[in-house]
Protein backbone atom coordinates (compact mmCIF):
# COMPACT_ATOMS: atom_id res chain seq x y z
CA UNK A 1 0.00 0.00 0.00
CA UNK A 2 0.89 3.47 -0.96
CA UNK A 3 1.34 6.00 1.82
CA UNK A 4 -1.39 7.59 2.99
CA UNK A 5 -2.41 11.11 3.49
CA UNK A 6 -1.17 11.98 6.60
CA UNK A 7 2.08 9.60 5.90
CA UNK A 8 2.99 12.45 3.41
CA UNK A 9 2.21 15.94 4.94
CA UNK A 10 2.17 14.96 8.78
CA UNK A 11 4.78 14.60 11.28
CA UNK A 12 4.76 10.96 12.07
CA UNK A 13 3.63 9.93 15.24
CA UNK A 14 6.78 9.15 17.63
CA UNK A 15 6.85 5.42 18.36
CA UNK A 16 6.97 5.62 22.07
CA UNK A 17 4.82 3.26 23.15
CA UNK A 18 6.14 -0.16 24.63
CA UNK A 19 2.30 -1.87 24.42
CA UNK A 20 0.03 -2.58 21.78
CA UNK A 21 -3.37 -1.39 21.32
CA UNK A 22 -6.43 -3.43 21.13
CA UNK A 23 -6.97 -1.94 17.25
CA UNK A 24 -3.27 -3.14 16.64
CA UNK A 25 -3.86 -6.54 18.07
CA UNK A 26 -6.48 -7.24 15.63
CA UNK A 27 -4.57 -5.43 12.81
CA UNK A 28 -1.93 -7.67 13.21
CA UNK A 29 -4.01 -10.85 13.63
CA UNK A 30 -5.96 -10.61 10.77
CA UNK A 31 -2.35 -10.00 8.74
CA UNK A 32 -1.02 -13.16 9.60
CA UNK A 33 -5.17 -14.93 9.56
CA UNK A 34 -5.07 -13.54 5.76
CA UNK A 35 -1.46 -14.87 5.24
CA UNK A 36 -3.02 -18.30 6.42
CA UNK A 37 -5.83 -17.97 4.08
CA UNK A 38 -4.20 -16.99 0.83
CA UNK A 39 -1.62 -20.34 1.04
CA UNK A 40 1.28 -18.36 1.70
CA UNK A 41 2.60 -21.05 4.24
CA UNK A 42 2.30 -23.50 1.19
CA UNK A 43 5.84 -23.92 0.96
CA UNK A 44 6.61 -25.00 5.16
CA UNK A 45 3.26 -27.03 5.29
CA UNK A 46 2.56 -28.45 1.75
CA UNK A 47 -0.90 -29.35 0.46
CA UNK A 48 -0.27 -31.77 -2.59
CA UNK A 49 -2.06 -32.06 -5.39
CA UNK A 50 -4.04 -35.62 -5.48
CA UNK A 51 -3.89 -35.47 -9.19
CA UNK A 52 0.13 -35.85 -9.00
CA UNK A 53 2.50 -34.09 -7.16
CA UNK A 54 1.99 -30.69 -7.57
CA UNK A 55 1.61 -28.01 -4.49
CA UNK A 56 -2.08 -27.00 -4.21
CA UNK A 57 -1.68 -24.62 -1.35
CA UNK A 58 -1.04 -25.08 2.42
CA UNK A 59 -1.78 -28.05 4.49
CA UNK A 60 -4.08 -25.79 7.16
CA UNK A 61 -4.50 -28.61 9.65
CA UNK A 62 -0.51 -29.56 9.64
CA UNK A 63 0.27 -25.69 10.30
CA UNK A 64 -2.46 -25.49 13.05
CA UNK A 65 -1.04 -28.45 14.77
CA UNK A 66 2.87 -27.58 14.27
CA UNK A 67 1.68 -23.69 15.92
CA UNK A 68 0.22 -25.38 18.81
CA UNK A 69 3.01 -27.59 19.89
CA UNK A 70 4.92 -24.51 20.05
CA UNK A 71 2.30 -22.63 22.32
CA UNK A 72 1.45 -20.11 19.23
CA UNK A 73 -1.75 -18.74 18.99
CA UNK A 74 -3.98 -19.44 16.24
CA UNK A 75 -5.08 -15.95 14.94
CA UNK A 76 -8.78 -16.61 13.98
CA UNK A 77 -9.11 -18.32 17.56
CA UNK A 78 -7.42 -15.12 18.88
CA UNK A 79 -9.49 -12.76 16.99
CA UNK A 80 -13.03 -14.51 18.30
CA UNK A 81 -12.00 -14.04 22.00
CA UNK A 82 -12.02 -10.11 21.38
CA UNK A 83 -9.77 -7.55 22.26
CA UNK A 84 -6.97 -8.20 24.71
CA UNK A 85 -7.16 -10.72 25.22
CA UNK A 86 -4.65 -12.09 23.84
CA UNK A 87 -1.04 -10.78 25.07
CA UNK A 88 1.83 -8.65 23.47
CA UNK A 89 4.18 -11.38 23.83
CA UNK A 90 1.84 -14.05 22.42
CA UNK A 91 1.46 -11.83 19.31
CA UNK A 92 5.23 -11.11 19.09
CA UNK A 93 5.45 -14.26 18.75
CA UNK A 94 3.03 -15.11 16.23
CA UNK A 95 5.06 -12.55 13.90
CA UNK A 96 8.45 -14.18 14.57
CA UNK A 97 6.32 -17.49 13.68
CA UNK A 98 5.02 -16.48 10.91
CA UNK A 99 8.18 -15.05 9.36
CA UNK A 100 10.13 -17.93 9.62
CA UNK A 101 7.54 -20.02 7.28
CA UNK A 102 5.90 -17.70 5.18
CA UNK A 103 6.61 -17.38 1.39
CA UNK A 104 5.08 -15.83 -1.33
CA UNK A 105 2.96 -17.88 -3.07
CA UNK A 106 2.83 -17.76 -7.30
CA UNK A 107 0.33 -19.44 -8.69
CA UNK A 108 1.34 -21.25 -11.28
CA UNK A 109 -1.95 -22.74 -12.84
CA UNK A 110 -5.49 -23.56 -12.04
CA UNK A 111 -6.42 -27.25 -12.30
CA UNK A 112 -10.04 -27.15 -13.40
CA UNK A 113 -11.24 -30.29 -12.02
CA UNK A 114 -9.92 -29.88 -8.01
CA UNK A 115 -10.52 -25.75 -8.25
CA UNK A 116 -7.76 -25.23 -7.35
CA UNK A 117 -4.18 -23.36 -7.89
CA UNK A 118 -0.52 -25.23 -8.02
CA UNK A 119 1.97 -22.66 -6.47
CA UNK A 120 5.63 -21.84 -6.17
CA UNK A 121 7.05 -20.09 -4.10
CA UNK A 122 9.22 -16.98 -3.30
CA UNK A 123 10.42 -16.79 0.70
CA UNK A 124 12.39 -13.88 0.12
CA UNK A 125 10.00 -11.77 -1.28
CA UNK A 126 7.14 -13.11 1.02
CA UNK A 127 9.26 -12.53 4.07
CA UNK A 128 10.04 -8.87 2.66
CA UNK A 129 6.36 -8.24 2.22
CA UNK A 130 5.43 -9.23 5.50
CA UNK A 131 7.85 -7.74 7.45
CA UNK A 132 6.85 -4.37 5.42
CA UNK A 133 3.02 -4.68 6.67
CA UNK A 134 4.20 -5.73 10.22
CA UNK A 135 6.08 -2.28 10.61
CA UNK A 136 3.72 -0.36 8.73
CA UNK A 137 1.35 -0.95 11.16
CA UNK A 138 3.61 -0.16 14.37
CA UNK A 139 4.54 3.07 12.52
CA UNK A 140 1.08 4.45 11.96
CA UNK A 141 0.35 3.09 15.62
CA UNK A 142 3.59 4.72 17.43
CA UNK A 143 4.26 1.39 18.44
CA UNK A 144 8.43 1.35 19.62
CA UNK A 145 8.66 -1.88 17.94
CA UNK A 146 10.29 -3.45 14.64
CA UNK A 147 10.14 -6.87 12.93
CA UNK A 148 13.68 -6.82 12.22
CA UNK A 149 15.02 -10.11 10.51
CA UNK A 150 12.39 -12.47 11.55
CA UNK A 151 12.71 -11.28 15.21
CA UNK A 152 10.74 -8.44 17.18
CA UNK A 153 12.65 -5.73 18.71
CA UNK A 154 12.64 -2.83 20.76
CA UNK A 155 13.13 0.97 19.13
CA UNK A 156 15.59 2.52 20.47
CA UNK A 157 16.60 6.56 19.04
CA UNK A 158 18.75 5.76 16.36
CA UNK A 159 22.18 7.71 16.96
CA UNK A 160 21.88 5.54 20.95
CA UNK A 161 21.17 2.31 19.45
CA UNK A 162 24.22 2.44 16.52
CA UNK A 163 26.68 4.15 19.75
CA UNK A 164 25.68 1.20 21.60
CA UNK A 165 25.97 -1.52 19.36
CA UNK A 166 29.46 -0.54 17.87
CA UNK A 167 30.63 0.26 21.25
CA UNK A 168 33.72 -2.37 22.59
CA UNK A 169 34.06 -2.42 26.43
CA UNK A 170 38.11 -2.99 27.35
CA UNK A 171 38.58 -1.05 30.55
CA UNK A 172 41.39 -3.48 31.65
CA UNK A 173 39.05 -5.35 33.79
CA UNK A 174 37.52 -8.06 32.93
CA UNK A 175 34.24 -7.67 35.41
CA UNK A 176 33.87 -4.51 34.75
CA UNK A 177 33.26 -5.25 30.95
CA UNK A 178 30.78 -7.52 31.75
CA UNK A 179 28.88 -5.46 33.74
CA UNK A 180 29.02 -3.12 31.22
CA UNK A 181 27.98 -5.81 28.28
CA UNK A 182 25.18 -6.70 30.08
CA UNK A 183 23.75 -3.58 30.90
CA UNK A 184 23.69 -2.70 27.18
CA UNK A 185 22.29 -6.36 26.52
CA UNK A 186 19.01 -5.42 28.92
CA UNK A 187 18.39 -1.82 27.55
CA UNK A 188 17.79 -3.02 24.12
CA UNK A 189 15.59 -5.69 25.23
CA UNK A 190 11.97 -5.65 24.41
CA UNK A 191 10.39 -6.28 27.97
CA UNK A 192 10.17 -3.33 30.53
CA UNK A 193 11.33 -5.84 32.96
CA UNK A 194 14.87 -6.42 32.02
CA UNK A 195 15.52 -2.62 30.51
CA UNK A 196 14.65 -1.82 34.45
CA UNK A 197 17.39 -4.40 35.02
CA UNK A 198 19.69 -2.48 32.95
CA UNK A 199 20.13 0.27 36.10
CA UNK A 200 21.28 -2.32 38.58
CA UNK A 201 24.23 -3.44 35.99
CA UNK A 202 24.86 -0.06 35.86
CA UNK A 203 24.44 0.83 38.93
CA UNK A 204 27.33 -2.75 39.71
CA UNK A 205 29.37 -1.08 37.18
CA UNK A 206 30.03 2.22 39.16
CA UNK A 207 30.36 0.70 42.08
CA UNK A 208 33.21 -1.53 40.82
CA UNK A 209 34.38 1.59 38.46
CA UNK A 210 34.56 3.04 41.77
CA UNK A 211 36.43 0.24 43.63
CA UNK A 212 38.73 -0.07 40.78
CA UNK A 213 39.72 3.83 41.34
CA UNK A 214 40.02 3.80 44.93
CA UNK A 215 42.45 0.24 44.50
CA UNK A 216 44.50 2.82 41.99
CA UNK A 217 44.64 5.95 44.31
CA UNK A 218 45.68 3.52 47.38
CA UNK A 219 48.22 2.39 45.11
CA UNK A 220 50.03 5.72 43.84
CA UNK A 221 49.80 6.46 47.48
CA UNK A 222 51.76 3.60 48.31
CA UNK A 223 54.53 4.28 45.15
CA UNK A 224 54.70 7.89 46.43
CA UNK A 225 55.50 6.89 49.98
CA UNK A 226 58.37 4.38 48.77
CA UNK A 227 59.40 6.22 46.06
């Protein structure tokens, strides 16, 4: 889809918000329910052709069972229970689901006497398209998330994220790195939970920065007195 109106001559909303809204739920549900529908999980969960060995589409039942042994939601059951009530997380992963098995699907031919198409398949581009739509809609929403590679993750401002992530801790000590590491590991996380935990590794980090610089002063002390 195009951009819309307010895409072009509006300031786009800021994607600040860490939770998605009931109208994005369902958005997003009904993406990956029409995904479902239109056979583009043909390629991961084959329906063959009984006249030969062609691929008529996807194998509905297979996907439905292979989702619930991995404790995915099934969107259409999702969308019946109403808004809500289905969680952020369960939806994240849905779309991290869904990525890793879609495709788009070509059709190839219509056989007459089944009605129905024989498809190939294009992962790439069905992976690109998806991922497209999935962002789309957190953009218009403000929501401070990305499907990035097949895997949901937090926004972070842009110029923080790439310091961040090109950023190589060597202080000298080894704990102290760590700390460090880890604290950047939990601010770019997607859960509130363990960007809160960020502080306290930062917080350990000072307090060993600090022990490291009070070891150091004792130290030139000493080398001054027995110099």
């Amino acid at each position: 889809m195009k951009k819309l109106f307010t895409e072009r001559v509006a300031q786009p909303e800021p994607r600040v918000k860490d939770t998605l809204e009931g109208g994005v739920q369902v958005a997003l549900l009904q993406l990956v329910a029409q995904r479902i529908d239109d056979s583009s999980f043909g390629m991961a969960f084959p329906e063959t052709c009984p006249d030969g060995n062609l691929n008529a589409g996807a194998n509905v039942a297979r996907l439905r069972d292979v989702m619930s042994g991995y404790k995915v939601i099934w969107p259409q059951d999702a969308l019946l229970m109403g808004i809500n009530r289905s969680t952020d997380h369960q939806v994240f992963d849905l779309l991290e689901f869904a990525y890793e098995y879609i495709s788009h699907p070509v059709s190839i031919g219509l056989h007459s006497y089944f009605q129905h198409h024989h498809y190939r398949y294009d992962q790439d581009a069905g992976r690109r398209q998806f991922a497209e739509e999935v962002n789309r809609l957190f953009e218009r929403n403000g929501i401070a998330y990305q499907l990035h590679e097949g895997q949901v993750e937090r926004l972070v401002p842009t110029v923080l994220q790439e310091v961040l992530l090109q950023q190589t801790f060597n202080t000298g000590d080894r704990l102290l790195d760590e700390l460090l590491g880890a604290a950047r590991e939990k601010f770019l996380n997607r859960e509130l939970a363990v960007r809160r935990e960020a502080l306290e590794k930062l917080w350990d980090a000072w307090e060993r920065l600090k022990s490291l610089s009070d070891h150091n002063d004792k130290r030139r002390s000493i080398e001054m007195l027995i110099g």
